[in-house]
Protein backbone atom coordinates (compact mmCIF):
# COMPACT_ATOMS: atom_id res chain seq x y z
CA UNK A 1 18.64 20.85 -6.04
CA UNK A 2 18.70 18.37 -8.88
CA UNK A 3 18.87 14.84 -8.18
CA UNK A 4 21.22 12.50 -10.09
CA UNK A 5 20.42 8.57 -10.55
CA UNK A 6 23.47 6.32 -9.54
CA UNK A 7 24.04 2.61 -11.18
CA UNK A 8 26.38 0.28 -9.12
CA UNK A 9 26.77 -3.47 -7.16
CA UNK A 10 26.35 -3.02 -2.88
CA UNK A 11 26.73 -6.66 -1.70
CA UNK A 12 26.44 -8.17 -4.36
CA UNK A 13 23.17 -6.66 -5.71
CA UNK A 14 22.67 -4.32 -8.83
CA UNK A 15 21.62 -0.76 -6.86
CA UNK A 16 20.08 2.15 -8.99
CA UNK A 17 19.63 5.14 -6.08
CA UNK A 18 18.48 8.60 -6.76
CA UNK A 19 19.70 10.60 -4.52
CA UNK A 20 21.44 14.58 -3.79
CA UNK A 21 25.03 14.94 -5.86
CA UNK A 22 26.22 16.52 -2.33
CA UNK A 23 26.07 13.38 -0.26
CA UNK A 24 28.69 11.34 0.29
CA UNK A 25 28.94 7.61 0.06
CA UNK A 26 28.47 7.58 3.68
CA UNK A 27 25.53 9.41 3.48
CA UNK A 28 24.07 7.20 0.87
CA UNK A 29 24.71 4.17 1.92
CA UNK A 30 23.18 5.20 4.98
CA UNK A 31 20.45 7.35 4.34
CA UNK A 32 19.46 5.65 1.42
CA UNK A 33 20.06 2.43 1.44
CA UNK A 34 19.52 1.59 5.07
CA UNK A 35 23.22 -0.01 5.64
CA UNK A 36 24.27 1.29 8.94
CA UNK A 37 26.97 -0.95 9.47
CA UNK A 38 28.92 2.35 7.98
CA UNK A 39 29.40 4.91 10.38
CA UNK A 40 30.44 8.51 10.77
CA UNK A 41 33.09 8.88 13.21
CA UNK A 42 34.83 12.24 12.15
CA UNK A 43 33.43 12.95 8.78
CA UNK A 44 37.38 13.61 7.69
CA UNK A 45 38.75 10.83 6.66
CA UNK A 46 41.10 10.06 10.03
CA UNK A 47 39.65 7.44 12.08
CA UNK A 48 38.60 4.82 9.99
CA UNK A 49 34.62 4.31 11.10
CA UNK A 50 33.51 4.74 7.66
CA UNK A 51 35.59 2.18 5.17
CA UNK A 52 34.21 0.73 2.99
CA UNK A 53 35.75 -1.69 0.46
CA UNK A 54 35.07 0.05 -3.23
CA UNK A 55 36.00 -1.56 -6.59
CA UNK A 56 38.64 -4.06 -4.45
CA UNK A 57 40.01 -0.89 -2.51
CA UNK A 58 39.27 0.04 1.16
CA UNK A 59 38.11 3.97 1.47
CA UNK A 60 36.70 6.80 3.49
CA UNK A 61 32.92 6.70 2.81
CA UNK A 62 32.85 9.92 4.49
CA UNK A 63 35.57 11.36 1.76
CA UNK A 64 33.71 9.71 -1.38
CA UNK A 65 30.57 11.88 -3.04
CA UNK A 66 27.88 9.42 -4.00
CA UNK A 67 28.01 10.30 -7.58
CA UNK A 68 31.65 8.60 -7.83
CA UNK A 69 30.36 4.77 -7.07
CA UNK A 70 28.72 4.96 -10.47
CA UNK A 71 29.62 1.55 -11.79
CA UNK A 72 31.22 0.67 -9.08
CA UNK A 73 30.99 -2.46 -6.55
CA UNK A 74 30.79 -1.44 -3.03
CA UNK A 75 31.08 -3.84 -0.02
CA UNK A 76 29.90 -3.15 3.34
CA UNK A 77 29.92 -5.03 6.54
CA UNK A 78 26.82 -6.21 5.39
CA UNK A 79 27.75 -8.14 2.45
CA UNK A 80 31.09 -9.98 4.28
CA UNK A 81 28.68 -12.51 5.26
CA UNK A 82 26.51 -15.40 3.49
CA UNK A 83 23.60 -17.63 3.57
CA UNK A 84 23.81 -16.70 7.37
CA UNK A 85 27.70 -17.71 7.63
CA UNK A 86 29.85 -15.07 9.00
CA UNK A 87 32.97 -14.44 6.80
CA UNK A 88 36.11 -16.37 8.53
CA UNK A 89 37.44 -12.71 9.22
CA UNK A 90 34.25 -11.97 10.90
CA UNK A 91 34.60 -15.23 12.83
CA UNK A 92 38.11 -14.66 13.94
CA UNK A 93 37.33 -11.24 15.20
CA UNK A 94 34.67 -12.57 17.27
CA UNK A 95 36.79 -15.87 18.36
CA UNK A 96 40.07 -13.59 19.40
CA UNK A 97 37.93 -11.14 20.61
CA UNK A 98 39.53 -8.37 18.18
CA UNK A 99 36.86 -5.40 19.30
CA UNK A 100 36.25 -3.87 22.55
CA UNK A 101 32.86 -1.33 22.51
CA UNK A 102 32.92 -2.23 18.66
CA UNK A 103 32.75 1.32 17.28
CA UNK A 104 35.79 0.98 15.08
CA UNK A 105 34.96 -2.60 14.49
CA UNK A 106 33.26 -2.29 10.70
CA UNK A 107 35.79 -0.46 9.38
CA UNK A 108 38.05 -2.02 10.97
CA UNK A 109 36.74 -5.76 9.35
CA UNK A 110 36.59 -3.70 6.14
CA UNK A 111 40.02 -2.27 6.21
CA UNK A 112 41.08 -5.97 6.40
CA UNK A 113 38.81 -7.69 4.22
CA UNK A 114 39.80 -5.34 1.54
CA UNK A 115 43.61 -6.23 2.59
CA UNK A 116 43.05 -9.52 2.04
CA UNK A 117 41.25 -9.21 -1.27
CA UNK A 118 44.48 -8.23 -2.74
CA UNK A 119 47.03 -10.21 -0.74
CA UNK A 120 45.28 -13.36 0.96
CA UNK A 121 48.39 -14.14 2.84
CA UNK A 122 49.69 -10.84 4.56
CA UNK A 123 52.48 -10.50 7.19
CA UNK A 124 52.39 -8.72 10.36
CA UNK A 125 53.69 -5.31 8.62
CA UNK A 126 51.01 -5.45 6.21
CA UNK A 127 48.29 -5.57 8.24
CA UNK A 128 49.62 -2.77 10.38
CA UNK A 129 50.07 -0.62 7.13
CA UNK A 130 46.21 -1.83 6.10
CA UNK A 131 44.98 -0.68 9.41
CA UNK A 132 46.73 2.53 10.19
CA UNK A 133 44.04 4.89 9.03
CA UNK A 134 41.66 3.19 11.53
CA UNK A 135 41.89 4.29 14.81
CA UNK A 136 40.93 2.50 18.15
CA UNK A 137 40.46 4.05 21.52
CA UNK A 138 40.00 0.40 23.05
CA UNK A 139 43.48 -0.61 21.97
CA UNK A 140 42.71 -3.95 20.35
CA UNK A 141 45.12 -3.66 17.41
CA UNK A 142 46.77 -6.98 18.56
CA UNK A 143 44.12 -8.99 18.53
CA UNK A 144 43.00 -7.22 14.86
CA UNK A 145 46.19 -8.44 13.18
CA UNK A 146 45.58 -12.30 15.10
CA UNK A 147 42.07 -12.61 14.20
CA UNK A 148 43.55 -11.51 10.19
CA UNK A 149 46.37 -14.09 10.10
CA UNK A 150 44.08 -16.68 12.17
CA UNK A 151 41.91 -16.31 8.88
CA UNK A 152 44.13 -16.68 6.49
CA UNK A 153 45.56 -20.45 8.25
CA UNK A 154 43.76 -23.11 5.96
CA UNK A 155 43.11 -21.42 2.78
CA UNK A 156 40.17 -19.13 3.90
CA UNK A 157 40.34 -16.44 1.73
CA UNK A 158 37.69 -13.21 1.31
């Protein structure tokens, strides 16, 4: 099979990957560029394990072929933090304890960094409606939408 050569931003940095126009994002990001913050839960696009945060929007890795993220800028867990600084989202998840076993947990800080990308002060609905598609078996959805609004208090924004 043919390979195709992919031009894009992960974290930050200019990527050129040559990889298999079959693979998905997930794959890729996994595979071939060793970020395995992104995980495969169902490999359907319901639970949420995946997200990533591409071109300012939160999606399915697992639902996204590689070749689509030409040009694009993709953010992983990776890239949330800086200089060895968690994010303040990350912080607040680990502060109000927002993850349980911590499968869900990237996508998860994902689905709500992306959130708050596009609307730095959210309400309680709108986080709710930015984490439905990521599911949680350890039930820490309340803490998810405290450690997001405890991150927005004082101007931190993504």
């Amino acid at each position: 099979m043919a390979e195709i050569t992919l031009n894009f931003t992960v974290n930050g940095e200019v990527a050129k990957v040559t990889t298999e126009p079959v693979k998905t994002l997930l794959q890729m990001l996994r595979e071939d560029l060793a970020l395995h913050s992104v995980k495969e839960g169902c490999a359907q696009g319901d639970c949420g394990s995946c997200i990533v945060v591409m071109s300012g929007q939160a999606v399915n890795s697992c639902l996204v072929l590689a070749a689509q993220v030409e040009g694009a800028e993709i953010v992983t867990l990776e890239g949330l933090s800086k200089n060895g600084r968690l994010h303040p989202l990350q912080r607040q998840f680990a502060e109000l304890w927002a993850f349980q076993c911590g499968f869900c947990t990237a996508g998860m800080l994902m689905s709500c960094y992306a959130l708050l990308l596009n609307n730095p002060a959210p309400t309680q609905v709108e986080i709710r409606t930015a984490i439905e598609g990521n599911l949680c078996r350890c039930t820490s959805y309340r803490a998810v939408m405290d450690a997001v609004l405890a991150s927005t208090e004082g101007g931190h924004l993504p």
